[in-house]
PDB file of N, CA and C in Angstrom:
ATOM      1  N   UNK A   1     210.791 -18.387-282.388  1.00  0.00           N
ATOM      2  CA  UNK A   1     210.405 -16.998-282.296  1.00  0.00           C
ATOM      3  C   UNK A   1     211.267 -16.263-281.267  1.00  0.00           C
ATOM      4  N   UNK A   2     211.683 -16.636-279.872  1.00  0.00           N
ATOM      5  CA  UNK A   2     212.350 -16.065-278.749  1.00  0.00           C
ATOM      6  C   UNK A   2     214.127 -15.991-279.443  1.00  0.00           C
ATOM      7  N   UNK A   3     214.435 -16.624-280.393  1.00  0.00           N
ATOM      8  CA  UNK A   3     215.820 -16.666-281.027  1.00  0.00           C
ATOM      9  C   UNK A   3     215.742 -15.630-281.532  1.00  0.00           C
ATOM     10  N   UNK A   4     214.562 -15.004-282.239  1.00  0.00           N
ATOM     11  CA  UNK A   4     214.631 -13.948-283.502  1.00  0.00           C
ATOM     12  C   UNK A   4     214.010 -12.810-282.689  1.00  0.00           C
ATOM     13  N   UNK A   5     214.037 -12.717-281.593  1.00  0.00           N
ATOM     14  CA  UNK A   5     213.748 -11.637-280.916  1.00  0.00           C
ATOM     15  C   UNK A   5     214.795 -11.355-280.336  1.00  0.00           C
ATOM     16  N   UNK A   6     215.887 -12.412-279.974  1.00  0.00           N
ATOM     17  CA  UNK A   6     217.166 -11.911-278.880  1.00  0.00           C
ATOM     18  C   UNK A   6     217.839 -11.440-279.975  1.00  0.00           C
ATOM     19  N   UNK A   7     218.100 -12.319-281.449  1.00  0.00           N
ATOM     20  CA  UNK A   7     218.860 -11.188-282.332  1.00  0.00           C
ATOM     21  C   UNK A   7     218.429 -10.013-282.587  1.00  0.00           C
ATOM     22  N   UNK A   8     216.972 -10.172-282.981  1.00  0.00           N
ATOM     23  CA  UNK A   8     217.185  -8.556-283.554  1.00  0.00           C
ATOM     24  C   UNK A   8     217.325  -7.490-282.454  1.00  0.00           C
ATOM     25  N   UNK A   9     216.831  -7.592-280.493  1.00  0.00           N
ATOM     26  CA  UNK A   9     217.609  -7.003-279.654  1.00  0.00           C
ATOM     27  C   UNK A   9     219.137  -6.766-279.419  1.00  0.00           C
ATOM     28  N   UNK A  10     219.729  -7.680-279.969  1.00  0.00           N
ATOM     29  CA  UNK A  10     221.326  -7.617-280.233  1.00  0.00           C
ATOM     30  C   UNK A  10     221.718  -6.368-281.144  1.00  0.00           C
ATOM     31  N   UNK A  11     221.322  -6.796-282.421  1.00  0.00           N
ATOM     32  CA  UNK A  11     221.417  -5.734-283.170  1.00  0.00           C
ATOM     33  C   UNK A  11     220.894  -4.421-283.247  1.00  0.00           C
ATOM     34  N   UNK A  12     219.877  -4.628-282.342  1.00  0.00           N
ATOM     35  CA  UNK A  12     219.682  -2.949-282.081  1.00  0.00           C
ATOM     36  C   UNK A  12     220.709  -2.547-280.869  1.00  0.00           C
ATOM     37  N   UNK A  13     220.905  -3.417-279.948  1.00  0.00           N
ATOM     38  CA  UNK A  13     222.004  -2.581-279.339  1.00  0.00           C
ATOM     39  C   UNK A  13     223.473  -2.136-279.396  1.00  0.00           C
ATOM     40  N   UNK A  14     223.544  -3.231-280.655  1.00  0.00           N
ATOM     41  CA  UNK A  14     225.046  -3.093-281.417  1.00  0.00           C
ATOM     42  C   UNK A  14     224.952  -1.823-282.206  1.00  0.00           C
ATOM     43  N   UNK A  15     223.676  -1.427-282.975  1.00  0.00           N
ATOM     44  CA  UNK A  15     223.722  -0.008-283.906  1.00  0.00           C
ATOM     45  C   UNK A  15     224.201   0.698-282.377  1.00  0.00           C
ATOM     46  N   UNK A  16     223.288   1.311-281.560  1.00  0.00           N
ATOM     47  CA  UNK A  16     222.971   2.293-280.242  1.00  0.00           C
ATOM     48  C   UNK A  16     224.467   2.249-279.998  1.00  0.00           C
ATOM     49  N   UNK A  17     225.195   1.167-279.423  1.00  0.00           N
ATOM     50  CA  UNK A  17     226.851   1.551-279.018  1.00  0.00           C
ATOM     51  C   UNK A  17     227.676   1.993-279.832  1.00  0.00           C
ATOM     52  N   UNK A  18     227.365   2.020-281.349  1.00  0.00           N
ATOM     53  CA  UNK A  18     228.267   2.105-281.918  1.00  0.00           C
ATOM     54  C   UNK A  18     228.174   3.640-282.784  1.00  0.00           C
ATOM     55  N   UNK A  19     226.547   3.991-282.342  1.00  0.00           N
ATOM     56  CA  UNK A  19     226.173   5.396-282.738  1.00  0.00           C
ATOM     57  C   UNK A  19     226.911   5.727-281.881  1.00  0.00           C
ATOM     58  N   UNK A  20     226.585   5.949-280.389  1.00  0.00           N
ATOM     59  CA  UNK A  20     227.557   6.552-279.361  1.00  0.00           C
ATOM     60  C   UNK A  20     228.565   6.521-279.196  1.00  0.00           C
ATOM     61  N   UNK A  21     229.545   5.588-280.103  1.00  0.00           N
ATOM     62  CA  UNK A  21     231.071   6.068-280.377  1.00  0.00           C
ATOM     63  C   UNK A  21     231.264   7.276-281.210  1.00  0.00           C
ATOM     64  N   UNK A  22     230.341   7.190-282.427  1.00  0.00           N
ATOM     65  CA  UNK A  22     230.390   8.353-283.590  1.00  0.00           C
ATOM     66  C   UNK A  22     230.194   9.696-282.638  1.00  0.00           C
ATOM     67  N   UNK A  23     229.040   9.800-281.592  1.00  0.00           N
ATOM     68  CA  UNK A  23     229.098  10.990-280.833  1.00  0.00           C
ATOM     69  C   UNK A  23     230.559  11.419-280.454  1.00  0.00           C
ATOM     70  N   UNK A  24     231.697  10.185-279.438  1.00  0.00           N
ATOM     71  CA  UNK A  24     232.596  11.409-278.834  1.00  0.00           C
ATOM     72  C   UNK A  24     233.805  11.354-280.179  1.00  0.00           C
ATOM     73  N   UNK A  25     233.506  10.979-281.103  1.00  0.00           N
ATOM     74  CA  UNK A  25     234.542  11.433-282.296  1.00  0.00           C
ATOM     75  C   UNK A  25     234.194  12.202-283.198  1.00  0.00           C
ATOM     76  N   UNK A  26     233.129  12.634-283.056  1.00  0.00           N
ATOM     77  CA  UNK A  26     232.685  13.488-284.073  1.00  0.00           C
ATOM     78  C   UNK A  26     233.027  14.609-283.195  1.00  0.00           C
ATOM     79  N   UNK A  27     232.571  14.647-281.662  1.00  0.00           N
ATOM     80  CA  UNK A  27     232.848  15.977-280.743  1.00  0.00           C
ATOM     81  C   UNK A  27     234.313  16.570-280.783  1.00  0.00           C
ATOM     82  N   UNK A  28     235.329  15.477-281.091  1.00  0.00           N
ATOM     83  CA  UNK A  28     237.105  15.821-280.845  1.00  0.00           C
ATOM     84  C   UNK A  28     236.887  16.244-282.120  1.00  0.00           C
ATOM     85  N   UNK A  29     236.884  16.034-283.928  1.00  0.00           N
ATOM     86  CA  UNK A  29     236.980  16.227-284.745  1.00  0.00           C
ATOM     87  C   UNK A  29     236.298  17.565-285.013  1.00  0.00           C
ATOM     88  N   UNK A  30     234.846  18.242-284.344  1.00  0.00           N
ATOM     89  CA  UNK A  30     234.558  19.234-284.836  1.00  0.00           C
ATOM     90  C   UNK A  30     235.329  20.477-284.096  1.00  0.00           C
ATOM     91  N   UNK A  31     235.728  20.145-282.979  1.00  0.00           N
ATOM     92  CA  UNK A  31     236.424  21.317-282.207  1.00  0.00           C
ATOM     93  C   UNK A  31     237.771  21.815-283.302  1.00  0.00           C
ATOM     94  N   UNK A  32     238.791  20.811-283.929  1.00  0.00           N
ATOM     95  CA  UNK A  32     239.287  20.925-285.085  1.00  0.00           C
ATOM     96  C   UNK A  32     238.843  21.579-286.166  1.00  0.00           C
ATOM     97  N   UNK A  33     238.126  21.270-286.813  1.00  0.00           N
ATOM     98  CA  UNK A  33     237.851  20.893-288.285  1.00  0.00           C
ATOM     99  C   UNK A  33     236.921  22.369-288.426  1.00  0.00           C
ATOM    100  N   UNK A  34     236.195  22.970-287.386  1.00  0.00           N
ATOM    101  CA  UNK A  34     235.282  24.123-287.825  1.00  0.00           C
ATOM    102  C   UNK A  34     236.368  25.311-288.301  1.00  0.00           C
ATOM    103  N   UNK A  35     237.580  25.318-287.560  1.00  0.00           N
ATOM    104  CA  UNK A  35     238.762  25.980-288.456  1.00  0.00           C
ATOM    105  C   UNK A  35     239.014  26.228-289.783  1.00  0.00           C
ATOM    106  N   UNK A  36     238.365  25.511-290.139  1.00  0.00           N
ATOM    107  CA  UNK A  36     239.346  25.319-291.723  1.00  0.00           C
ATOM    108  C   UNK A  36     238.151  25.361-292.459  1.00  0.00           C
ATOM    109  N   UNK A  37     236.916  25.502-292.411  1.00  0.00           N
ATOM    110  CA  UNK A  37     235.612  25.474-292.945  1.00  0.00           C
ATOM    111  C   UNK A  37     235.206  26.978-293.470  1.00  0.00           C
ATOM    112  N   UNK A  38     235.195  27.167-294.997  1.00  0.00           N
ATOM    113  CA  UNK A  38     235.339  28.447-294.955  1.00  0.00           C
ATOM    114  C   UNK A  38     233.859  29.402-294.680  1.00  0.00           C
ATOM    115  N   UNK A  39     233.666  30.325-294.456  1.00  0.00           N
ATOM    116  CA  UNK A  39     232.462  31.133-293.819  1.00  0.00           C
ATOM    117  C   UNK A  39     231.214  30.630-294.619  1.00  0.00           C
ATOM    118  N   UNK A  40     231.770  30.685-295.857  1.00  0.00           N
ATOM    119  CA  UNK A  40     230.240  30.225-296.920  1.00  0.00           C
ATOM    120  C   UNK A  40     229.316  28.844-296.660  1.00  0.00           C
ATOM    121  N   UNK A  41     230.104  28.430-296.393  1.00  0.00           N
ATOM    122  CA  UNK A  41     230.366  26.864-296.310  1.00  0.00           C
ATOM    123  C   UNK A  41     229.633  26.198-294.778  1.00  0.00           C
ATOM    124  N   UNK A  42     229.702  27.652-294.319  1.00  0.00           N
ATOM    125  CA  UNK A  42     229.015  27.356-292.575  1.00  0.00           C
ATOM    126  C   UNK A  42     229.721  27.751-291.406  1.00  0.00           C
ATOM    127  N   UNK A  43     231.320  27.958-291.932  1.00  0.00           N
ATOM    128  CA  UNK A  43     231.960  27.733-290.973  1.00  0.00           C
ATOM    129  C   UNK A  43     232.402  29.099-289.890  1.00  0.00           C
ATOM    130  N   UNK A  44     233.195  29.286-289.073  1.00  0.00           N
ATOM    131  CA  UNK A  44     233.343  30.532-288.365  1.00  0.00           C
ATOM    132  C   UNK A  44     233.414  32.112-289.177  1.00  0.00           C
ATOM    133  N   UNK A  45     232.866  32.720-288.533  1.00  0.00           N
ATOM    134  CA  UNK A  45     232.503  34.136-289.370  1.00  0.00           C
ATOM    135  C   UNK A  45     233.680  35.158-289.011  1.00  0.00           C
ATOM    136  N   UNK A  46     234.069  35.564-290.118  1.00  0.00           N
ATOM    137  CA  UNK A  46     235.119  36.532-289.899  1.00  0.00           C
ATOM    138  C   UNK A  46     235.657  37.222-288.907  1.00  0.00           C
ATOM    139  N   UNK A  47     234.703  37.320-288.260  1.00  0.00           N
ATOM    140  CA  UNK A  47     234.738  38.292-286.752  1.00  0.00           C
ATOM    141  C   UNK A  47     234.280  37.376-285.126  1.00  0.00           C
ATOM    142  N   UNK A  48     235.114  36.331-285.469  1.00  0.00           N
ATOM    143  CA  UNK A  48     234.518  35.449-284.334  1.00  0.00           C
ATOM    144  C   UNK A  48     236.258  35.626-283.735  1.00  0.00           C
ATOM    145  N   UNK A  49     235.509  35.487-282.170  1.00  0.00           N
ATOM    146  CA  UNK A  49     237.269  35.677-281.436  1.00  0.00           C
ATOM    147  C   UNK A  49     237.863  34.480-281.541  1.00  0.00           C
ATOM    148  N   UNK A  50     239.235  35.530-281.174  1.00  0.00           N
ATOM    149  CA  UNK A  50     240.177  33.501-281.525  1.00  0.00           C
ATOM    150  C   UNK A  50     239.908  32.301-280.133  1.00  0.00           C
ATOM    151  N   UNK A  51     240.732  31.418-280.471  1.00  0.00           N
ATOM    152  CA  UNK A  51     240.152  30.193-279.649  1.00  0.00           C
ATOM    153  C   UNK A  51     241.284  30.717-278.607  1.00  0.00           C
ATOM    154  N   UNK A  52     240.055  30.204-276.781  1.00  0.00           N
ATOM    155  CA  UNK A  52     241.111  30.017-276.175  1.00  0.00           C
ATOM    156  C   UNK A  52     242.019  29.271-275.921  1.00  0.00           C
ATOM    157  N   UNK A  53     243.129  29.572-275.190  1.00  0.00           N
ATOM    158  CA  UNK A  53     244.590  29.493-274.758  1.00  0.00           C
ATOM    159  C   UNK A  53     245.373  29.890-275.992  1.00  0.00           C
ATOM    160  N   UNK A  54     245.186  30.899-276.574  1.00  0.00           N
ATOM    161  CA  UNK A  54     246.574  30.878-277.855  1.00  0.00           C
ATOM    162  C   UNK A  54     246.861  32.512-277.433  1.00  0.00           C
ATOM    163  N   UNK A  55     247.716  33.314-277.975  1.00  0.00           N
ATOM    164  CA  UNK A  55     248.348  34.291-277.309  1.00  0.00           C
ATOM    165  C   UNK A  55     247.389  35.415-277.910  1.00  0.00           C
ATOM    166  N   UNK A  56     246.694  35.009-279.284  1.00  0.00           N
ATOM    167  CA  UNK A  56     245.882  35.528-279.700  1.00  0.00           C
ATOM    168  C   UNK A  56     244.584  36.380-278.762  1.00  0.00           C
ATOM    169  N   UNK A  57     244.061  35.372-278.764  1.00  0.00           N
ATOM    170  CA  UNK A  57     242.476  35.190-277.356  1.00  0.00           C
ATOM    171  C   UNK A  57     243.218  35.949-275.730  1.00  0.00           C
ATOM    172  N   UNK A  58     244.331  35.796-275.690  1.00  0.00           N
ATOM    173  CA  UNK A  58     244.838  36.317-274.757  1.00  0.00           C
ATOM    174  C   UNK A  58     244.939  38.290-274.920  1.00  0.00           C
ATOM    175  N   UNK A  59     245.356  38.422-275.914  1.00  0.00           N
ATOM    176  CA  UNK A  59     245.193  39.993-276.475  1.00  0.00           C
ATOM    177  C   UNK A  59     243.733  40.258-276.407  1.00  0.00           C
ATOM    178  N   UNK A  60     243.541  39.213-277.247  1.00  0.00           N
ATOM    179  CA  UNK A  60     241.652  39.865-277.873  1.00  0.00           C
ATOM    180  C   UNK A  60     240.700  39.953-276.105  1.00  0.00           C
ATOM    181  N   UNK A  61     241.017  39.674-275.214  1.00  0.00           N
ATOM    182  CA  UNK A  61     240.518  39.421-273.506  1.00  0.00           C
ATOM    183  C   UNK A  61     240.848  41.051-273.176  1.00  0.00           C
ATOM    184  N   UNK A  62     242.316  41.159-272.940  1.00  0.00           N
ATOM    185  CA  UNK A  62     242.968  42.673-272.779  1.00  0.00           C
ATOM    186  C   UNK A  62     242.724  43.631-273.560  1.00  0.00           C
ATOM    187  N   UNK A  63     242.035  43.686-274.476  1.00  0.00           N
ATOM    188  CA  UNK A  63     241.602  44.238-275.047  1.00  0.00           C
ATOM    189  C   UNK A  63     240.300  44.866-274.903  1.00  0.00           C
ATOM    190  N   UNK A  64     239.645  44.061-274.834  1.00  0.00           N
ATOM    191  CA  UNK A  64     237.952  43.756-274.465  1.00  0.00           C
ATOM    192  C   UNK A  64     237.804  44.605-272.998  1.00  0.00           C
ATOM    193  N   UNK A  65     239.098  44.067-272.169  1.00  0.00           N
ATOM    194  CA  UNK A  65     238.350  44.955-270.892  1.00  0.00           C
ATOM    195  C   UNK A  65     239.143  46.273-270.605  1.00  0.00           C
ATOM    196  N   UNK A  66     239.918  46.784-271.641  1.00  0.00           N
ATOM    197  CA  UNK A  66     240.351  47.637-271.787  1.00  0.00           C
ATOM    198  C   UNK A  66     239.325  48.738-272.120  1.00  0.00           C
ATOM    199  N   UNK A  67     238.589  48.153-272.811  1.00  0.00           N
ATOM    200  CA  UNK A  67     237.200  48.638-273.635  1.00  0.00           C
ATOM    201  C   UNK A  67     235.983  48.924-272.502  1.00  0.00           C
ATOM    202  N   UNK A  68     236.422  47.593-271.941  1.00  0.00           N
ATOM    203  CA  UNK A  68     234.854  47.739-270.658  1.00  0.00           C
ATOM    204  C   UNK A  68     235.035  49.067-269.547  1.00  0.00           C
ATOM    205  N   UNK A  69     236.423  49.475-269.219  1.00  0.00           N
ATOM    206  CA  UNK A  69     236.668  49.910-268.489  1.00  0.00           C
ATOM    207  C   UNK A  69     236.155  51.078-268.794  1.00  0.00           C
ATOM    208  N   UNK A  70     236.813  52.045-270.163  1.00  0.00           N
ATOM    209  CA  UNK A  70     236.547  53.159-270.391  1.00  0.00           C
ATOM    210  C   UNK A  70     234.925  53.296-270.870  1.00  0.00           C
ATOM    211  N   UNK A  71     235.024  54.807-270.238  1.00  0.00           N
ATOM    212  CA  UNK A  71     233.669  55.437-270.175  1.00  0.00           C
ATOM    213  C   UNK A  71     232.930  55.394-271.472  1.00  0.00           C
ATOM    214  N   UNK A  72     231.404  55.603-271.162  1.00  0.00           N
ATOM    215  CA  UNK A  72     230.856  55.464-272.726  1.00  0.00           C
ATOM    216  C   UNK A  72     231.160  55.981-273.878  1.00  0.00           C
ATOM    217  N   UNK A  73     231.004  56.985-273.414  1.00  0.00           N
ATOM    218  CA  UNK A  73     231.554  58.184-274.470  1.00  0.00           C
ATOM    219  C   UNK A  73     232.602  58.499-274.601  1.00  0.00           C
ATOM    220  N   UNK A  74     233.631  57.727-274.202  1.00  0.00           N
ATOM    221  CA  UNK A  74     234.980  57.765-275.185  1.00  0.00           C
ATOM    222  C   UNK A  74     235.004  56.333-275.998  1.00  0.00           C
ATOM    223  N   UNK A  75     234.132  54.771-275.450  1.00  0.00           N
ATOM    224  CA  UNK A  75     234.000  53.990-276.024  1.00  0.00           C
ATOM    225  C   UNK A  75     233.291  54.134-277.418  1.00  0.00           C
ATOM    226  N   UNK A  76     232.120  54.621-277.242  1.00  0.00           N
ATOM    227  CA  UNK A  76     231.369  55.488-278.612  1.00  0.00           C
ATOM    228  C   UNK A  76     232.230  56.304-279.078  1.00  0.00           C
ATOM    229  N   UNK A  77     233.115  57.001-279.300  1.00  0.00           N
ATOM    230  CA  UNK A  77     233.901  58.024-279.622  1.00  0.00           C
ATOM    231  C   UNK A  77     234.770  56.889-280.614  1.00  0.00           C
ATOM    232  N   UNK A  78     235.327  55.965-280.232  1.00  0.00           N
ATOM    233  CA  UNK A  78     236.650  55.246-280.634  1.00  0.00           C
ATOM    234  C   UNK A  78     235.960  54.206-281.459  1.00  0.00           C
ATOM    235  N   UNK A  79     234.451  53.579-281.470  1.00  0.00           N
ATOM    236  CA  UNK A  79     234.117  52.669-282.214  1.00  0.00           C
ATOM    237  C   UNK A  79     233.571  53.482-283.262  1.00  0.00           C
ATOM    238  N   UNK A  80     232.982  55.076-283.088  1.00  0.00           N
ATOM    239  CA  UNK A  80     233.249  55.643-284.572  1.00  0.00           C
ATOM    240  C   UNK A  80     234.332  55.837-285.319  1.00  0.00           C
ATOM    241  N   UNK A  81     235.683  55.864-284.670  1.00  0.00           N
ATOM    242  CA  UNK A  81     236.275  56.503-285.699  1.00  0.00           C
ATOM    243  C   UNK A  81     237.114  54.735-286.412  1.00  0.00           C
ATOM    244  N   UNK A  82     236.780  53.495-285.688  1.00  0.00           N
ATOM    245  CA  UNK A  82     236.833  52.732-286.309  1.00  0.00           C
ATOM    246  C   UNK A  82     236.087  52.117-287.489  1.00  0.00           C
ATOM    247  N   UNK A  83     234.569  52.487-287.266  1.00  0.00           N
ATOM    248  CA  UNK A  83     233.984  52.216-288.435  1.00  0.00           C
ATOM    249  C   UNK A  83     234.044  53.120-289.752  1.00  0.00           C
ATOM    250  N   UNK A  84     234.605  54.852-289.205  1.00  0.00           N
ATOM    251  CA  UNK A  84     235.392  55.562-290.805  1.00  0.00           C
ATOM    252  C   UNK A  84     236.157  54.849-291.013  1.00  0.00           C
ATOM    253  N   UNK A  85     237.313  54.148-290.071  1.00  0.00           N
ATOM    254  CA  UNK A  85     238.563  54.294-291.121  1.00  0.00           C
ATOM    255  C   UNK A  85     238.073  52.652-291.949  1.00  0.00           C
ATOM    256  N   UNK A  86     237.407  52.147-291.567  1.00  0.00           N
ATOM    257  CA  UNK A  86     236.592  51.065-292.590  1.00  0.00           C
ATOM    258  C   UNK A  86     235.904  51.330-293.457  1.00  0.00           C
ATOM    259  N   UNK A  87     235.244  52.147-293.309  1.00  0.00           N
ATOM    260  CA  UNK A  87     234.662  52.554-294.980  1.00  0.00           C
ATOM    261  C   UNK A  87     233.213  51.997-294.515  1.00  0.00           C
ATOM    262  N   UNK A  88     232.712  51.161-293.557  1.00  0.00           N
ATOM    263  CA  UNK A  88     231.467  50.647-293.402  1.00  0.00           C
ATOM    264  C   UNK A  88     230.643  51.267-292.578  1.00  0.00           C
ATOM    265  N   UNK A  89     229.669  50.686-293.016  1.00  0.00           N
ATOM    266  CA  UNK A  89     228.428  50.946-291.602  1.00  0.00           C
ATOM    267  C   UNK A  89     228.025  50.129-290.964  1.00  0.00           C
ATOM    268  N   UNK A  90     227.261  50.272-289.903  1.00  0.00           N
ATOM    269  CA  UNK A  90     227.050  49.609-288.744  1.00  0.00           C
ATOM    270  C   UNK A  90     226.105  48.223-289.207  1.00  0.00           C
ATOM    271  N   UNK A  91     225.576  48.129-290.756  1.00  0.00           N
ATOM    272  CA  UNK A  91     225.028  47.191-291.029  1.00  0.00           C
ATOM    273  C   UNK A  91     226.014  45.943-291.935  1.00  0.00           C
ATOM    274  N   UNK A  92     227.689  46.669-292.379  1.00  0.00           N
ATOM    275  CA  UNK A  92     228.520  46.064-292.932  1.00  0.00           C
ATOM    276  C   UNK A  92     228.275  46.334-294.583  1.00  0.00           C
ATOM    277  N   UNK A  93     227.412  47.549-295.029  1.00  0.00           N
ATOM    278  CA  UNK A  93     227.847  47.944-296.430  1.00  0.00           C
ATOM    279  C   UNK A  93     228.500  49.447-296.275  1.00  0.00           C
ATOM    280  N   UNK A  94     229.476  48.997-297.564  1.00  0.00           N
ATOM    281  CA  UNK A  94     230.391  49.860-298.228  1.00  0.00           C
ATOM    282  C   UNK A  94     229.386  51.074-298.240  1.00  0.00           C
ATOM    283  N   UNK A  95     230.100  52.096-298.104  1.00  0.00           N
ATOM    284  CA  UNK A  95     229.484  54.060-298.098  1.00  0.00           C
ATOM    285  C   UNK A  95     229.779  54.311-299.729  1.00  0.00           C
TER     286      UNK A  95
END
């Protein structure tokens, strides 16, 4: 009986280490892979900022506090005349 208790403790701790490998490879693989996943599907939504360090995320930052800086009411002023020249509304349907 004490034989068939140390195995099946073995084998439960062989699953447990080997789940916790799947954790830090699944963590490197999704930082990848949510890229390429298209929106339907789950993956990043059209309007999500880019990733940092790329020259991208670096604009989209300068940008942002370009935005923070100026006063409300020229910020309101400039995010209307972005949503005319889109054609949308503030809920994302077509006019």
């Amino acid at each position: 009986m004490r034989s068939r208790s140390l195995s099946i403790a073995a084998a439960v701790a062989l699953l447990a280490s080997s789940l916790a490998g799947c954790g830090t490879v699944n963590e490197k693989l999704s930082a990848g892979m949510g890229d390429y996943v298209p929106q339907w599907a789950g993956g990043l939504p059209a309007d999500a900022p880019p990733r940092p360090g790329t020259p991208q995320y670096d604009a989209y930052m300068k940008e942002r506090e370009r935005k923070r800086l100026m006063p409300a009411a020229d910020r309101e002023k400039e995010e209307q005349a972005q949503k005319g020249a889109t054609g949308t509304t503030s809920a994302g349907a077509v006019r």
